[in-house]
PDB file of N, CA and C in Angstrom:
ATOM      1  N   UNK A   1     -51.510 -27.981  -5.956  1.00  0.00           N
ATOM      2  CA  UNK A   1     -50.837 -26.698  -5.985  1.00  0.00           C
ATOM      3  C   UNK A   1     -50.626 -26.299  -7.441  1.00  0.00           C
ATOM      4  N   UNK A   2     -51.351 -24.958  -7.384  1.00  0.00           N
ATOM      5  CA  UNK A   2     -50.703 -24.721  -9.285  1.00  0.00           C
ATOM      6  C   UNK A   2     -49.614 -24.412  -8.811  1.00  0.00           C
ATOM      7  N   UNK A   3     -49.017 -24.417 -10.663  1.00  0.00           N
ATOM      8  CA  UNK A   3     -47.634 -23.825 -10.978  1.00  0.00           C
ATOM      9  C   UNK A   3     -47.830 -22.388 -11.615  1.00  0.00           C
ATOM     10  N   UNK A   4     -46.748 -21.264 -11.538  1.00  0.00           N
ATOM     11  CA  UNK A   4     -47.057 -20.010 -12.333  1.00  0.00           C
ATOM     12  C   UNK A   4     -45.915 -19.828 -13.151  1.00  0.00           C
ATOM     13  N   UNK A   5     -44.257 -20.304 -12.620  1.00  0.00           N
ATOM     14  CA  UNK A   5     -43.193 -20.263 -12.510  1.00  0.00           C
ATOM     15  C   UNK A   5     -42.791 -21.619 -12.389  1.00  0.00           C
ATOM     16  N   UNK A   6     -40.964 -21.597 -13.111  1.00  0.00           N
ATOM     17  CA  UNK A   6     -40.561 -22.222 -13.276  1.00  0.00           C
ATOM     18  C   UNK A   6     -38.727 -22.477 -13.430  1.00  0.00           C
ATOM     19  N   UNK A   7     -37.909 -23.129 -13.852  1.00  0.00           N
ATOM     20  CA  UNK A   7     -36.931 -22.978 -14.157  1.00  0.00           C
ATOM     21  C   UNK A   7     -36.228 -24.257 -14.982  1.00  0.00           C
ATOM     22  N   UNK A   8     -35.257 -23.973 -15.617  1.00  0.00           N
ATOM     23  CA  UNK A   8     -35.084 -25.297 -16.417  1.00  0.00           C
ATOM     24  C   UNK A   8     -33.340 -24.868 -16.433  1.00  0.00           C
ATOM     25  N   UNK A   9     -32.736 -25.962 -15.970  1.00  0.00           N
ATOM     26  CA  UNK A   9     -31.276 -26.024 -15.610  1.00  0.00           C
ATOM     27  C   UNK A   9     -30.896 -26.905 -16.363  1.00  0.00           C
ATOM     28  N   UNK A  10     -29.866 -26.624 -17.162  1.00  0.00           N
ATOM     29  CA  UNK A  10     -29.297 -27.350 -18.119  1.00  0.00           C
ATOM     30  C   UNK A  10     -27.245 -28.014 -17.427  1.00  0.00           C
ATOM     31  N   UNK A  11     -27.271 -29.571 -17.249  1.00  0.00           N
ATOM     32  CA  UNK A  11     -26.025 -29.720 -16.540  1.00  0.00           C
ATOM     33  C   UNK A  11     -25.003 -30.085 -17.307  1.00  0.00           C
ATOM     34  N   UNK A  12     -24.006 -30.337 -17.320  1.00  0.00           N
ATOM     35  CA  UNK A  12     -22.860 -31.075 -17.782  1.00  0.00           C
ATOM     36  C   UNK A  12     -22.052 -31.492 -17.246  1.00  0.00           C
ATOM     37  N   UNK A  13     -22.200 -32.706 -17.251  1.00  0.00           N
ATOM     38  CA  UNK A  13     -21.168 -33.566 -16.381  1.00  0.00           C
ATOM     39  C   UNK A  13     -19.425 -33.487 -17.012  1.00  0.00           C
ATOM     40  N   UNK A  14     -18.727 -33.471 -16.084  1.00  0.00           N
ATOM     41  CA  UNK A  14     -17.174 -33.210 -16.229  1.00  0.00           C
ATOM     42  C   UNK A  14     -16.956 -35.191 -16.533  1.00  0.00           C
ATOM     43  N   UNK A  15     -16.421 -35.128 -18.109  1.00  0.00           N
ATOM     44  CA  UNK A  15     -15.354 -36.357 -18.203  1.00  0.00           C
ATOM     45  C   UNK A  15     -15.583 -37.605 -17.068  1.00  0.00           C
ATOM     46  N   UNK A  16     -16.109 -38.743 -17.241  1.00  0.00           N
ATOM     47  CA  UNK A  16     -15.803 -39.381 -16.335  1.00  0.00           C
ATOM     48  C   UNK A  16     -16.567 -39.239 -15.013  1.00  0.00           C
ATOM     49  N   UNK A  17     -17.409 -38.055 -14.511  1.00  0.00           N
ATOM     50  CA  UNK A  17     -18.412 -38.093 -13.427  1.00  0.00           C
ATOM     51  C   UNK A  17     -19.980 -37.791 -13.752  1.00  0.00           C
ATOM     52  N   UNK A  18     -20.434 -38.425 -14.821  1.00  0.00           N
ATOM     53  CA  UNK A  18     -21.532 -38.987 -15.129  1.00  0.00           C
ATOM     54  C   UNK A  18     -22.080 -39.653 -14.114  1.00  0.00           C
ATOM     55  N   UNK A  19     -22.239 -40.714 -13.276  1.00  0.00           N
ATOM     56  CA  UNK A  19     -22.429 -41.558 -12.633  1.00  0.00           C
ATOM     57  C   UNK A  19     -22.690 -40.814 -11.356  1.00  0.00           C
ATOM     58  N   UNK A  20     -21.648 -39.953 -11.105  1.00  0.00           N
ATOM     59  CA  UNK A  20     -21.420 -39.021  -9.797  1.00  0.00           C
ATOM     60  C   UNK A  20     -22.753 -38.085  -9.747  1.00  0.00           C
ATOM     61  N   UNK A  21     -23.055 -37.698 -11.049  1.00  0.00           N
ATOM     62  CA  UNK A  21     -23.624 -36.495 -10.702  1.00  0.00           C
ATOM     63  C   UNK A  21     -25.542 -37.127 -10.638  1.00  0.00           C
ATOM     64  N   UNK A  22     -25.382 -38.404 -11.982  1.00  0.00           N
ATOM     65  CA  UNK A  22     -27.079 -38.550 -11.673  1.00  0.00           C
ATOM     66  C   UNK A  22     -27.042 -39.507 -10.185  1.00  0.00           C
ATOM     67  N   UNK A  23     -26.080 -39.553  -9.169  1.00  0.00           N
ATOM     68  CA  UNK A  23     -26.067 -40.073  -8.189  1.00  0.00           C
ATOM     69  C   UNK A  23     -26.570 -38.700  -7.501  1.00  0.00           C
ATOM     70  N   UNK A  24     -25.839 -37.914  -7.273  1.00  0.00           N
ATOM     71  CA  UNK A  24     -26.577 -36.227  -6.808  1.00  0.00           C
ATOM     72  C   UNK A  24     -27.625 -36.096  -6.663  1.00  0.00           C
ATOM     73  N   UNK A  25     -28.083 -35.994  -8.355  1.00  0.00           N
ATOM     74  CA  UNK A  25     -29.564 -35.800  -8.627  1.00  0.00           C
ATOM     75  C   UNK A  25     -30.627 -36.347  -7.881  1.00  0.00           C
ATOM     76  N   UNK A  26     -30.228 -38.101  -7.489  1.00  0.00           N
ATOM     77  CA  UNK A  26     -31.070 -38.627  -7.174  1.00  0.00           C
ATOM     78  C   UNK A  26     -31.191 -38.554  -6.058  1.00  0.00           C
ATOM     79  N   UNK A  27     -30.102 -38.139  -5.015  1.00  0.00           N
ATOM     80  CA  UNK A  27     -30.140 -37.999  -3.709  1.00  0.00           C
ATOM     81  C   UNK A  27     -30.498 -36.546  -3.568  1.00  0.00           C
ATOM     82  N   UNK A  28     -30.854 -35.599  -4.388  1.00  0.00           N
ATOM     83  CA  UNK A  28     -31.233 -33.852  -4.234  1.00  0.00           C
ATOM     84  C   UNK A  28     -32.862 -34.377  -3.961  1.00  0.00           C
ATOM     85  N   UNK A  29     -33.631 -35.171  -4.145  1.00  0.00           N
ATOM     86  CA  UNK A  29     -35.179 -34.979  -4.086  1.00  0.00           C
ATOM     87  C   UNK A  29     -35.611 -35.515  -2.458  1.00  0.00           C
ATOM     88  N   UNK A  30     -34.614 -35.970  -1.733  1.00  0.00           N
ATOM     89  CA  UNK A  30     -34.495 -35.354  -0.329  1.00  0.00           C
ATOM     90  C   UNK A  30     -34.923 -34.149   0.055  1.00  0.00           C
ATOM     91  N   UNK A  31     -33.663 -33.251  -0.715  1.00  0.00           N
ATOM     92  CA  UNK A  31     -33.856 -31.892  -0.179  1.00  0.00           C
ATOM     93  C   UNK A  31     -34.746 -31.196  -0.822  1.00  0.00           C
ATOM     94  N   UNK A  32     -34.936 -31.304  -1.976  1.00  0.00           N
ATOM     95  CA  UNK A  32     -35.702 -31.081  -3.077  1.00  0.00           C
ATOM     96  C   UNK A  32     -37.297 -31.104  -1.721  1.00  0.00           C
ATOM     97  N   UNK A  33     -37.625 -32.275  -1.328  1.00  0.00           N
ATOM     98  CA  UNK A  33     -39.154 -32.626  -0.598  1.00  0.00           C
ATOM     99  C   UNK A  33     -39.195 -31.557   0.131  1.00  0.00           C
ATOM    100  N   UNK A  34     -38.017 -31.080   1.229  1.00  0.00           N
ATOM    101  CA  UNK A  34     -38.352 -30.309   2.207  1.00  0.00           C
ATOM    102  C   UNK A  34     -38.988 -29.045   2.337  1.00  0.00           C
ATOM    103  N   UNK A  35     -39.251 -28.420   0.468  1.00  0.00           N
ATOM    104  CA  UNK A  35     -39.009 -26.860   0.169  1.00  0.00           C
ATOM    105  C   UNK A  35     -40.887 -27.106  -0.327  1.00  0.00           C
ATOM    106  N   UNK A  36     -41.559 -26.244   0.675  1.00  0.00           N
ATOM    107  CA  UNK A  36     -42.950 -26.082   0.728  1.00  0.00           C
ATOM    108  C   UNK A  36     -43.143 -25.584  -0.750  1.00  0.00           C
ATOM    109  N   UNK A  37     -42.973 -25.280  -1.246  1.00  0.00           N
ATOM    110  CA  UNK A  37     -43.323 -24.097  -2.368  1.00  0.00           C
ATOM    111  C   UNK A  37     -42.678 -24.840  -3.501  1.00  0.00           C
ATOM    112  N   UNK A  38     -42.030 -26.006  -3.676  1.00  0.00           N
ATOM    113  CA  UNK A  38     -41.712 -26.498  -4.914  1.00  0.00           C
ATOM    114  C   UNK A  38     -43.000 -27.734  -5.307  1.00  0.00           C
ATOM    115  N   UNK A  39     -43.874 -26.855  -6.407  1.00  0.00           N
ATOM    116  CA  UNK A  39     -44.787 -27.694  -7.007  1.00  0.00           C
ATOM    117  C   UNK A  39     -44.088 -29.146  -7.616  1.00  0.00           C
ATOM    118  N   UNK A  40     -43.247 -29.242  -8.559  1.00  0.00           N
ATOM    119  CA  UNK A  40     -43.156 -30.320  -9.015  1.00  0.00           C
ATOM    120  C   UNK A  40     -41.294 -30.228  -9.420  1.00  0.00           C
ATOM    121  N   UNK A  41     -40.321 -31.606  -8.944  1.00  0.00           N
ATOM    122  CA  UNK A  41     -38.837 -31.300  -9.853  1.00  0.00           C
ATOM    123  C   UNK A  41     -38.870 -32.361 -10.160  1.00  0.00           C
ATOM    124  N   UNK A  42     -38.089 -32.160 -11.814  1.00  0.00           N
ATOM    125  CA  UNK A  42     -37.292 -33.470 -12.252  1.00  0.00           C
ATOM    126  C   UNK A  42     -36.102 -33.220 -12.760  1.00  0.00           C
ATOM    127  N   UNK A  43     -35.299 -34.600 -12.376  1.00  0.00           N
ATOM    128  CA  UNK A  43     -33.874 -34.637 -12.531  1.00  0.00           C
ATOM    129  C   UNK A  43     -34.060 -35.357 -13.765  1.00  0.00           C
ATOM    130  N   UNK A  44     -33.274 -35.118 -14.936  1.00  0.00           N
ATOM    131  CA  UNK A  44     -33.610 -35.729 -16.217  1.00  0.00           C
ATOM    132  C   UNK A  44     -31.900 -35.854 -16.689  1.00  0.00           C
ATOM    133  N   UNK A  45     -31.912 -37.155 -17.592  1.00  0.00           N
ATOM    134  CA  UNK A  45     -30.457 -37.380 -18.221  1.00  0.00           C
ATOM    135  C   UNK A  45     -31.406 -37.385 -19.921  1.00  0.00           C
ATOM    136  N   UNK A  46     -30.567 -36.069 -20.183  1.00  0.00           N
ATOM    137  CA  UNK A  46     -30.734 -35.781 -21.937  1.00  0.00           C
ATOM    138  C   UNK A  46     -29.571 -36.657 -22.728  1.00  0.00           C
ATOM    139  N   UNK A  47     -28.148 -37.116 -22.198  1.00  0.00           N
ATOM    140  CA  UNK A  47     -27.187 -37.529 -23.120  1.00  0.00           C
ATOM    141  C   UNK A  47     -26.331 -38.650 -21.967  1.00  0.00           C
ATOM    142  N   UNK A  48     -25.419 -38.854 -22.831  1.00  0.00           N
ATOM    143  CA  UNK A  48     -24.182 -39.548 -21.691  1.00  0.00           C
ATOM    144  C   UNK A  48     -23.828 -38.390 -20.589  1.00  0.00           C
ATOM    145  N   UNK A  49     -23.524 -37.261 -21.347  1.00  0.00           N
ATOM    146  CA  UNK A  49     -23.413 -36.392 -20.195  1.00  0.00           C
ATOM    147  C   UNK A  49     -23.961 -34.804 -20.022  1.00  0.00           C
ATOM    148  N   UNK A  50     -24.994 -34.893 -20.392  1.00  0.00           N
ATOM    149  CA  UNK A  50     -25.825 -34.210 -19.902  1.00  0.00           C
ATOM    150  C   UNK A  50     -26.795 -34.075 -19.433  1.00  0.00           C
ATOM    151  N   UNK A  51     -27.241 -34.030 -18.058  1.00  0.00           N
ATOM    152  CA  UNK A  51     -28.293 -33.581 -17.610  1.00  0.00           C
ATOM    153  C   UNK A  51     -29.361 -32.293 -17.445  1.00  0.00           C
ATOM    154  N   UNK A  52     -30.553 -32.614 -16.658  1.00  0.00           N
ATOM    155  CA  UNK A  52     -31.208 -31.756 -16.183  1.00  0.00           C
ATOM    156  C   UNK A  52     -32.334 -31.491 -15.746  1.00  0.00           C
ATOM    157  N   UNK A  53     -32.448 -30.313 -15.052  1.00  0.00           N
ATOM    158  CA  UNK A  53     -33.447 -30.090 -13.712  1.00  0.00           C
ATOM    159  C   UNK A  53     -34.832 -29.402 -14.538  1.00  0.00           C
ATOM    160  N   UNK A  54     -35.763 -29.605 -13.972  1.00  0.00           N
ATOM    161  CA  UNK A  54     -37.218 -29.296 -14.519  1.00  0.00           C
ATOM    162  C   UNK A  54     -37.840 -28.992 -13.209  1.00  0.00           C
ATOM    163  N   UNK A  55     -38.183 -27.172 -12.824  1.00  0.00           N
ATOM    164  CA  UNK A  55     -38.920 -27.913 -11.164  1.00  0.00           C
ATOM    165  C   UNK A  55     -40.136 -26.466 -11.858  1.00  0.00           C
ATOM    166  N   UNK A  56     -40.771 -26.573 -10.778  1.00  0.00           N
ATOM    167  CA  UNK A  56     -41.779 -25.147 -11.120  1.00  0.00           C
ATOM    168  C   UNK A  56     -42.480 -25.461  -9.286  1.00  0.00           C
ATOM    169  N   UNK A  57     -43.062 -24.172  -9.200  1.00  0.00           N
ATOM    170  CA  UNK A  57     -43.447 -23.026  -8.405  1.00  0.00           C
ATOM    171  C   UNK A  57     -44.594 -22.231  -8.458  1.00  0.00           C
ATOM    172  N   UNK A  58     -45.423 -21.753  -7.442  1.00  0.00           N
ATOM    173  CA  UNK A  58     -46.942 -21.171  -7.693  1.00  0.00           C
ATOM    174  C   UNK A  58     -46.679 -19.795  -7.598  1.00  0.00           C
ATOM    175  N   UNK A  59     -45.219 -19.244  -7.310  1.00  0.00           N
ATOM    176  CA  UNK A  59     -44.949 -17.864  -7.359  1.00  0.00           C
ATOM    177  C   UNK A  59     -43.683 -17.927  -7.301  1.00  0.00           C
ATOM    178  N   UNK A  60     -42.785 -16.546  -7.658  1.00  0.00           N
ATOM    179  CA  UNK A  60     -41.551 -15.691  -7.826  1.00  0.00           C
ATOM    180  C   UNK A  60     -40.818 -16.115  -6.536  1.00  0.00           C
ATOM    181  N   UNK A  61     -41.885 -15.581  -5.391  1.00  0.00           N
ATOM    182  CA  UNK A  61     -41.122 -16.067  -3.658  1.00  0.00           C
ATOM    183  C   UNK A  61     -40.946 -17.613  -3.734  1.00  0.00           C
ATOM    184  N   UNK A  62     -41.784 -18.619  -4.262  1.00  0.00           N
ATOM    185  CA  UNK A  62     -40.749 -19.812  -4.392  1.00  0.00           C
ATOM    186  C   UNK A  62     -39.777 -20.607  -5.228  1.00  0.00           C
ATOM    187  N   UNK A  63     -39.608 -19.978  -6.651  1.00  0.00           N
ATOM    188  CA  UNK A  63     -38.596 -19.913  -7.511  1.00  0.00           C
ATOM    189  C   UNK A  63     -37.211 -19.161  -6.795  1.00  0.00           C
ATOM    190  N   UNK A  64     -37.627 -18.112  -6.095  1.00  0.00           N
ATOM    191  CA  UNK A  64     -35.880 -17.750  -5.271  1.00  0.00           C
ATOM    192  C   UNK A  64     -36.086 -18.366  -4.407  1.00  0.00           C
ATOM    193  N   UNK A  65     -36.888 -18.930  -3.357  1.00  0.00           N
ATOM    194  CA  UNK A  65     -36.505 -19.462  -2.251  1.00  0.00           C
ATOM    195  C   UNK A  65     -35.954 -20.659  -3.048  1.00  0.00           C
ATOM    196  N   UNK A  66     -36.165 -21.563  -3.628  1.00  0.00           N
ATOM    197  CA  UNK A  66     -35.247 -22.734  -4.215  1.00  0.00           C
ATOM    198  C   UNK A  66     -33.967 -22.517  -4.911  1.00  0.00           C
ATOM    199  N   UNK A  67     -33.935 -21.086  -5.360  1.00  0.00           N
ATOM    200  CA  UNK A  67     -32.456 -20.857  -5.621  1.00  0.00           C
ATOM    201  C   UNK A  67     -31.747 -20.781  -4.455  1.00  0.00           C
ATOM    202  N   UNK A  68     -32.159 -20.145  -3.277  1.00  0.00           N
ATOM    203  CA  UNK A  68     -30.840 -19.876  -2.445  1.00  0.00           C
ATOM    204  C   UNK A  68     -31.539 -21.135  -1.304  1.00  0.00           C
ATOM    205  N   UNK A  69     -31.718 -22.169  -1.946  1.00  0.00           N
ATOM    206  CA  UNK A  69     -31.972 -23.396  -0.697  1.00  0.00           C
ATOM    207  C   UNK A  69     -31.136 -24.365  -0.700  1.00  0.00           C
ATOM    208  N   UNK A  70     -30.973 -25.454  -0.424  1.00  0.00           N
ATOM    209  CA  UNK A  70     -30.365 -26.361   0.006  1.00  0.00           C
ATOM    210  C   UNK A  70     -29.814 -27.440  -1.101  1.00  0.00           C
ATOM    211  N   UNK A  71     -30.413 -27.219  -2.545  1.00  0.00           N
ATOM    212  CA  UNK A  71     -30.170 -28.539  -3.956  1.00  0.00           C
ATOM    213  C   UNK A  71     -28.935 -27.255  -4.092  1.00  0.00           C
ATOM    214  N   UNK A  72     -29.569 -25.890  -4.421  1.00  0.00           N
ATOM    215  CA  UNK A  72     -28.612 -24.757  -4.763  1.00  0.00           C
ATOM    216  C   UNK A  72     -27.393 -24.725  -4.349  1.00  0.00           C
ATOM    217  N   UNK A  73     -26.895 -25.229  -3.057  1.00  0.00           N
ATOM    218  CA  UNK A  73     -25.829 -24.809  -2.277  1.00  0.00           C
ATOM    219  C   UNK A  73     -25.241 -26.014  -2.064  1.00  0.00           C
ATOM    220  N   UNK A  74     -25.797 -27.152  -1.979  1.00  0.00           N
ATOM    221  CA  UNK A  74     -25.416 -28.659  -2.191  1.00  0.00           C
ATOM    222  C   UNK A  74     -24.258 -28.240  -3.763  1.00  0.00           C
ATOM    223  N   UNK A  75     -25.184 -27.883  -5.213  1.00  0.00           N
ATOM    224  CA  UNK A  75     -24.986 -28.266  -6.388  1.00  0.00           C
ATOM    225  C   UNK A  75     -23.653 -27.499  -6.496  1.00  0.00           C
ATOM    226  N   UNK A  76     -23.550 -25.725  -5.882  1.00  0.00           N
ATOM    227  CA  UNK A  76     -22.228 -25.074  -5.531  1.00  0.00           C
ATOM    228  C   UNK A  76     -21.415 -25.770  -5.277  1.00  0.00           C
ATOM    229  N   UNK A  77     -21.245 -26.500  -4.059  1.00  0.00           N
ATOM    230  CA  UNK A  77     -20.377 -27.107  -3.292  1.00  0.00           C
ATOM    231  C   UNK A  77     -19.603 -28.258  -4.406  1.00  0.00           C
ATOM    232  N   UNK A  78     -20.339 -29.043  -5.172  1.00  0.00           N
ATOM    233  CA  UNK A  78     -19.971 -29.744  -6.063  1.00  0.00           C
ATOM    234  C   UNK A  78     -19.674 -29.486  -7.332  1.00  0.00           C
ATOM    235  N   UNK A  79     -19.770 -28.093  -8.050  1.00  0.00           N
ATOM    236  CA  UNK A  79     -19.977 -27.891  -8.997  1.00  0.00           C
ATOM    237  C   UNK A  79     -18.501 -28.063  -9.787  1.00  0.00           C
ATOM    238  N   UNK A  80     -17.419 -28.098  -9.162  1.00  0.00           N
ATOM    239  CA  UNK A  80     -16.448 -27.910  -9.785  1.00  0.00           C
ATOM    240  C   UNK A  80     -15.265 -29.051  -9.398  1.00  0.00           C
ATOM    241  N   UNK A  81     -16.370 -30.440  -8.945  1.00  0.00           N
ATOM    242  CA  UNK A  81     -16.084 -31.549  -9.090  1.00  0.00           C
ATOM    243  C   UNK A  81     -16.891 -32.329 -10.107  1.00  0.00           C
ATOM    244  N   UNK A  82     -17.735 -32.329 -10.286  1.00  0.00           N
ATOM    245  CA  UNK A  82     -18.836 -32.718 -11.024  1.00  0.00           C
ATOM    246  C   UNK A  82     -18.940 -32.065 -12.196  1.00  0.00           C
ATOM    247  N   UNK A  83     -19.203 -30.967 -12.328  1.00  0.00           N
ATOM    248  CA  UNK A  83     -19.513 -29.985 -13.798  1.00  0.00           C
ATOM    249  C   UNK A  83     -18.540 -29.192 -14.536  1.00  0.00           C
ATOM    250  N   UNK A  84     -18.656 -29.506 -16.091  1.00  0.00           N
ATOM    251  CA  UNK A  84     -17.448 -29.300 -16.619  1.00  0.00           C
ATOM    252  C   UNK A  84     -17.774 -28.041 -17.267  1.00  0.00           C
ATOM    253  N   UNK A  85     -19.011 -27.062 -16.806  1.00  0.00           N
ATOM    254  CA  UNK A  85     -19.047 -25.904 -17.110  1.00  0.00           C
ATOM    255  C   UNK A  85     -20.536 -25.600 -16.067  1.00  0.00           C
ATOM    256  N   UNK A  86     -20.289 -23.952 -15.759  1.00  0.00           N
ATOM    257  CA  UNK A  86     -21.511 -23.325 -14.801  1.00  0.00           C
ATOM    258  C   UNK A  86     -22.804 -23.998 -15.136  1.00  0.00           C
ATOM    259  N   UNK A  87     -23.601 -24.277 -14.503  1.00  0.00           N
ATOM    260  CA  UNK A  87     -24.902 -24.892 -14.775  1.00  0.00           C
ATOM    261  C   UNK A  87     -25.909 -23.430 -15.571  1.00  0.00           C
ATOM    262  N   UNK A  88     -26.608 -23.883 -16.820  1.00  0.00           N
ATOM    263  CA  UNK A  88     -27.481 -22.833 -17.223  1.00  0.00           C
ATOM    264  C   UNK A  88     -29.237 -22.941 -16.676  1.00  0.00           C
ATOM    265  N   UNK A  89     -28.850 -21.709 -15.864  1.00  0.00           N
ATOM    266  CA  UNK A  89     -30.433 -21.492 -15.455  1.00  0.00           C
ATOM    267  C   UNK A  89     -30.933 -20.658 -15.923  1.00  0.00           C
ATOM    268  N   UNK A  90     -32.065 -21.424 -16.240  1.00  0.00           N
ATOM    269  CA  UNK A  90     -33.211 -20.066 -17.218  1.00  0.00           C
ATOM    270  C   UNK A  90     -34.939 -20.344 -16.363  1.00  0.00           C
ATOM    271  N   UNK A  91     -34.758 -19.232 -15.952  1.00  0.00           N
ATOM    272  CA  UNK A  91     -36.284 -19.324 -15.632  1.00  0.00           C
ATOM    273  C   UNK A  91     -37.210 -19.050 -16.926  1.00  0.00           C
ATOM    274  N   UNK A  92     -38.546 -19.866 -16.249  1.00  0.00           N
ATOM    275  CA  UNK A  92     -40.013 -20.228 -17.233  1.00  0.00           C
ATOM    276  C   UNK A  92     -40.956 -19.251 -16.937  1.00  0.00           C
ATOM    277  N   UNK A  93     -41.988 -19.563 -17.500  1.00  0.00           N
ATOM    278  CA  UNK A  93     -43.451 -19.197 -17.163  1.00  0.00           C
ATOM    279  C   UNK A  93     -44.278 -20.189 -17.740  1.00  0.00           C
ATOM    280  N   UNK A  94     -44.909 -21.125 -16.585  1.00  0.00           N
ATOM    281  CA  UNK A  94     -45.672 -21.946 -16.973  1.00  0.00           C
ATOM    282  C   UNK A  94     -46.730 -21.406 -17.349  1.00  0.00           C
ATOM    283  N   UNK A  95     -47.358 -22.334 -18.782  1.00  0.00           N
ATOM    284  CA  UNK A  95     -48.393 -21.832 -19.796  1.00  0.00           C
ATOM    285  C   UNK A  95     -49.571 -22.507 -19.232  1.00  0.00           C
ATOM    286  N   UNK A  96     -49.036 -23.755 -19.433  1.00  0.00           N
ATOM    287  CA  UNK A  96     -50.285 -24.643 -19.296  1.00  0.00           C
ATOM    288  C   UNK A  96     -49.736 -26.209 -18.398  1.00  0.00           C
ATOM    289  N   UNK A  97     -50.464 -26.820 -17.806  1.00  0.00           N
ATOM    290  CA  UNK A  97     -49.887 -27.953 -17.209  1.00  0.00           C
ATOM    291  C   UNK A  97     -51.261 -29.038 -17.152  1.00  0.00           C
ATOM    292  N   UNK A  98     -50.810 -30.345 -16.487  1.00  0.00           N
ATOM    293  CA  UNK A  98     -52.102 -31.039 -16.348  1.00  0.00           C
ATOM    294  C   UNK A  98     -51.352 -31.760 -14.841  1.00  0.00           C
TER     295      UNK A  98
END
């Protein structure tokens, strides 16, 4: 499946739920599998406490369908146990890949 699209989520773990959240992460590629249209995600730890998401998409219709899906509404639900500020999402445009 190519990629065309993309997004790159930048996390921060709240004080003390480090552990909590790359526990999340690792249990999101569950839900993460179920979503036809997600070419490739990774859950990545940049610091002690920061993480983040890397996923991409062969079109626009599956970059929003993964926003309003199931990691999305999981990550809501937790966000203000887990994250010590809004998660930053920035969508991509994949250039090139292998």
């Amino acid at each position: 499946m190519s990629s065309s699209v993309g997004l790159l989520v930048r996390l921060e773990a709240k004080s003390g739920k480090e552990k909590d959240l790359a526990e999340f992460l690792k249990a999101a590629l569950d839900l993460v599998a179920e979503e036809p249209d997600t070419s490739t995600w990774y859950a990545i730890r940049i610091n002690a406490n920061q993480f983040g998401i890397y996923d991409t998409f062969p079109h626009e219709e599956g970059r929003k369908a993964h926003l309003a899906g199931k990691v999305a509404k999981a990550l809501g639900a937790k966000a203000d146990e887990l994250l010590s500020s809004p998660p930053e999402i920035q969508p991509v445009e994949v250039l090139a890949f292998k």
